[in-house]
C-alpha atoms as a PDB file:
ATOM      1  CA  UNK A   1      97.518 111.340  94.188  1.00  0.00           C
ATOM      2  CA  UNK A   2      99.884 108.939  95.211  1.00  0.00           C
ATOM      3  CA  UNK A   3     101.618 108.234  98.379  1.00  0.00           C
ATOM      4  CA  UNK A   4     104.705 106.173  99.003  1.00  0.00           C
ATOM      5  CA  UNK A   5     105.961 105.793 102.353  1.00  0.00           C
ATOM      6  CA  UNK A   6     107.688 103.056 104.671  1.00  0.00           C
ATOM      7  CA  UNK A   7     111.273 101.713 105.973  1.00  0.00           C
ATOM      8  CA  UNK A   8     114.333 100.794 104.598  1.00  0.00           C
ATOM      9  CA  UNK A   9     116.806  98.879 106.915  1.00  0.00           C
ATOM     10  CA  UNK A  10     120.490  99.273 106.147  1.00  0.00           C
ATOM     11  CA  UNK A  11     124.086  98.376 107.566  1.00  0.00           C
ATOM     12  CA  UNK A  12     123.708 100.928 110.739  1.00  0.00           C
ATOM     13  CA  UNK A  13     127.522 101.616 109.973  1.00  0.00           C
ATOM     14  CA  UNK A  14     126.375 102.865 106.564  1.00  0.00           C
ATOM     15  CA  UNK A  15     123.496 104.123 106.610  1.00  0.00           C
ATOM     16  CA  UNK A  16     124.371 108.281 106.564  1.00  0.00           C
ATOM     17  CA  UNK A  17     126.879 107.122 103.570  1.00  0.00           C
ATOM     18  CA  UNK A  18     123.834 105.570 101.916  1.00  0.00           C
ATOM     19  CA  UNK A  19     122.045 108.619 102.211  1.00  0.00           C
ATOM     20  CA  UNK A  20     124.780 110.844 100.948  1.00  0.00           C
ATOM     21  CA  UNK A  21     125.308 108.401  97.886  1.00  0.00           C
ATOM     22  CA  UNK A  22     121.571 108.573  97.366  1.00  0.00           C
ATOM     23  CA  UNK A  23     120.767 112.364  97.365  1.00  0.00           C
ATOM     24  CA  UNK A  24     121.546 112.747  93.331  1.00  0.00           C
ATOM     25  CA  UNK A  25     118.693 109.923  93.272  1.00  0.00           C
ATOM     26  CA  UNK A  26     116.332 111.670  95.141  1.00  0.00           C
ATOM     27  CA  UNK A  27     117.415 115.378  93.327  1.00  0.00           C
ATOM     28  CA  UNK A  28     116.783 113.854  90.417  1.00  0.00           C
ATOM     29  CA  UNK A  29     113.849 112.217  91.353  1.00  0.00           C
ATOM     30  CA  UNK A  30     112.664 115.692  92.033  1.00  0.00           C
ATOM     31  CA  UNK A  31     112.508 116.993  88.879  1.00  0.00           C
ATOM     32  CA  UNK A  32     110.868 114.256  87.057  1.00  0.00           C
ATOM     33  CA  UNK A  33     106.888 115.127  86.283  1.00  0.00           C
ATOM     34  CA  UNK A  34     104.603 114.537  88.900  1.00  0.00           C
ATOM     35  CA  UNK A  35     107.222 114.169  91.526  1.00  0.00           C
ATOM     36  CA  UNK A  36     105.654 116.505  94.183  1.00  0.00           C
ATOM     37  CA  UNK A  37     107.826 114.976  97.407  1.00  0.00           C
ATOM     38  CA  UNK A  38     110.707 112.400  97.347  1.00  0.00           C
ATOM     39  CA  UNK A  39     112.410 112.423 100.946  1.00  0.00           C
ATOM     40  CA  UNK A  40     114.547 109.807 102.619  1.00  0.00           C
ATOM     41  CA  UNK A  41     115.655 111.072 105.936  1.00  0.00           C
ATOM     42  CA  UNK A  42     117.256 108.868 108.719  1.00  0.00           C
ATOM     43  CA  UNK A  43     115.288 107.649 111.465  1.00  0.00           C
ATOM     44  CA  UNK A  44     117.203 109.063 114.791  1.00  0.00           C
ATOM     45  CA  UNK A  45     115.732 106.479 116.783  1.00  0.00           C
ATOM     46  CA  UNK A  46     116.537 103.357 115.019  1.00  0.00           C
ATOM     47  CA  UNK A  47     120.453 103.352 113.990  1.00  0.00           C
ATOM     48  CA  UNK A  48     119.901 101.504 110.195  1.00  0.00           C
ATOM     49  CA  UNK A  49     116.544 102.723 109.577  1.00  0.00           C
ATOM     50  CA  UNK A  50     115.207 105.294 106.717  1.00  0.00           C
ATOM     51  CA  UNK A  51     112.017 106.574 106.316  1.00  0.00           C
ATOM     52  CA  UNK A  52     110.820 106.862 102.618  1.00  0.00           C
ATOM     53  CA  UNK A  53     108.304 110.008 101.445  1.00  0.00           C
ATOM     54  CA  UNK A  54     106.921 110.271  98.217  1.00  0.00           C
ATOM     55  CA  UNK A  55     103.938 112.185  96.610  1.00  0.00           C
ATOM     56  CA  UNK A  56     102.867 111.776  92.772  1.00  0.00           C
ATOM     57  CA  UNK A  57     100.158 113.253  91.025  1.00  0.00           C
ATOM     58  CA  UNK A  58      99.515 109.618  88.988  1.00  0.00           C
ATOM     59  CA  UNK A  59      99.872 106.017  87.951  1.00  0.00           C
ATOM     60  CA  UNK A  60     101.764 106.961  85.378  1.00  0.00           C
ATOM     61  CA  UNK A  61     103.725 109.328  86.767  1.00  0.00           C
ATOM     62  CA  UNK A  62     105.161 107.006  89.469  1.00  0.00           C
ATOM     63  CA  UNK A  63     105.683 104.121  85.983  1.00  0.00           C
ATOM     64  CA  UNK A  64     107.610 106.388  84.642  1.00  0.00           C
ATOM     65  CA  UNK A  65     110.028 107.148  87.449  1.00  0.00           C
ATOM     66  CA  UNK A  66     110.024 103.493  88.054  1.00  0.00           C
ATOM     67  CA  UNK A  67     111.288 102.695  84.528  1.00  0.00           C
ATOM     68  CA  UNK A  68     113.373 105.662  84.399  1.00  0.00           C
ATOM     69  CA  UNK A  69     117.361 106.213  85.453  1.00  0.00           C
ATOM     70  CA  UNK A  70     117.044 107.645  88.802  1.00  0.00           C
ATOM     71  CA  UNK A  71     115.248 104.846  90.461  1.00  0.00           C
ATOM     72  CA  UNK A  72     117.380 102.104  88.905  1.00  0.00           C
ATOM     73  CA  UNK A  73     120.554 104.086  89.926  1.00  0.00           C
ATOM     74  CA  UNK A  74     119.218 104.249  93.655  1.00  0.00           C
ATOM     75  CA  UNK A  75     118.264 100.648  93.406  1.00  0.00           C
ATOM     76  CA  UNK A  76     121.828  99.400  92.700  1.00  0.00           C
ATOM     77  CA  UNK A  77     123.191 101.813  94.955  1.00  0.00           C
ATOM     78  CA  UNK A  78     120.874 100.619  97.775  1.00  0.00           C
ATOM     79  CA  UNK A  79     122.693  97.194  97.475  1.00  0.00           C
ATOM     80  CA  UNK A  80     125.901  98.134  97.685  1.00  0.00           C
ATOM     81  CA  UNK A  81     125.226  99.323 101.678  1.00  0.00           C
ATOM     82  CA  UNK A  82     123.732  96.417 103.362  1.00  0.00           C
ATOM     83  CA  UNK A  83     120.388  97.008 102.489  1.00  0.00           C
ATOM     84  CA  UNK A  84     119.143  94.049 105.084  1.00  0.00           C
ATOM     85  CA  UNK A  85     115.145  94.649 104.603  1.00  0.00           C
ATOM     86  CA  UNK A  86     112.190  97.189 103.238  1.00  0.00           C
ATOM     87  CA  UNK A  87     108.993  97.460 103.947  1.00  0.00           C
ATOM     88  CA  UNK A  88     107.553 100.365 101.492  1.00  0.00           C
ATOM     89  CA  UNK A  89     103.919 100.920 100.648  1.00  0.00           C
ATOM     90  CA  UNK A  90     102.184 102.726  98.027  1.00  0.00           C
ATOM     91  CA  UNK A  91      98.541 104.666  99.152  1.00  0.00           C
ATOM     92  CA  UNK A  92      96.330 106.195  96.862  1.00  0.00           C
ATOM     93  CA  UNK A  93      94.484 109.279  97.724  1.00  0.00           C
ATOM     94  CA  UNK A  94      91.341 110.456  97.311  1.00  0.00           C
ATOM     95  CA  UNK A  95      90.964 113.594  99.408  1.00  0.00           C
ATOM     96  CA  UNK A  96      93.002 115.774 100.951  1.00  0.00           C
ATOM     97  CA  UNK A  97      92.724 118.828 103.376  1.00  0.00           C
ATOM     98  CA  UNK A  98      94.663 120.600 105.969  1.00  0.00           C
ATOM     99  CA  UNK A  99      95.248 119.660 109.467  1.00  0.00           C
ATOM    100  CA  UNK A 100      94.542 122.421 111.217  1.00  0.00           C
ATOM    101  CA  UNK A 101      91.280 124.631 111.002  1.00  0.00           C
ATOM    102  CA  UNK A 102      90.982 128.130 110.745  1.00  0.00           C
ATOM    103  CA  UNK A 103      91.001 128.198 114.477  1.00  0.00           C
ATOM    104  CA  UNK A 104      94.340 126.502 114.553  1.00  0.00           C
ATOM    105  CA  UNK A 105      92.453 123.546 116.197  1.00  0.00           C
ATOM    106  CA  UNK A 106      94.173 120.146 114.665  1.00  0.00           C
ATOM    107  CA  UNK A 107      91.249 118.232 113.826  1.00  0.00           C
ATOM    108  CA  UNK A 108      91.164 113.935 113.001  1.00  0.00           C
ATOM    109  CA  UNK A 109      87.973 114.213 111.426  1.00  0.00           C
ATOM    110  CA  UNK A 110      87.622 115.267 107.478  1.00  0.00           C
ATOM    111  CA  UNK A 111      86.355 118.538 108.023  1.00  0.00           C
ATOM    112  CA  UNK A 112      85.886 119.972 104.427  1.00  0.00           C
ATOM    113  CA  UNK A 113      83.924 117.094 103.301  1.00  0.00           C
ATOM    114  CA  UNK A 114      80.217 117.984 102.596  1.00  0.00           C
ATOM    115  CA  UNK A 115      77.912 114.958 103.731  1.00  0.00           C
END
């Protein structure tokens, strides 16, 4: 699994007009294989910011949205609304498990792992 997250700093003034613009993007995104999350939200504490979610199931996966229609459209939509800065990260996973236990307890430690 894959994990995309981070910021992207726009034109405060344009930001929820960004996010409008983008949401074919990101529906589109959506349906392409191995897409299992694509979310850009707004961050309510900084006026320009959004916050970037994504989850893929693989390499190639992700190379294929990258080379594919949806990204590029967001890309040169991006631009046109002050896009001032990014600072997105890709993480690959290797395990995965809930965060709370079956007593409801949320729990830091990896829990499920056998040693």
């Amino acid at each position: 699994m894959i994990i995309i997250a981070g910021t992207i700093e726009l034109d405060p003034t344009r930001r929820d007009t960004a996010l409008t613009t983008a949401k074919p993007y990101i529906d589109g995104a959506l349906t392409q294989d191995g897409c299992e999350a694509y979310t850009w939200s707004a961050d309510l504490s900084s006026p320009g910011r959004v916050e970037v979610f994504e989850r893929w199931t693989s390499e190639a996966d992700l190379a294929a949205h990258f080379a594919g229609p949806h990204y590029h459209a967001m890309l040169k939509a991006l631009g046109a609304f002050g896009l001032k800065s990014s600072e997105v990260s890709k993480y690959r996973v290797d395990h995965r498990e809930p965060v709370y236990d079956s007593d409801g307890k949320p729990r830091a430690d990896f829990f499920t792992e056998i040693p």
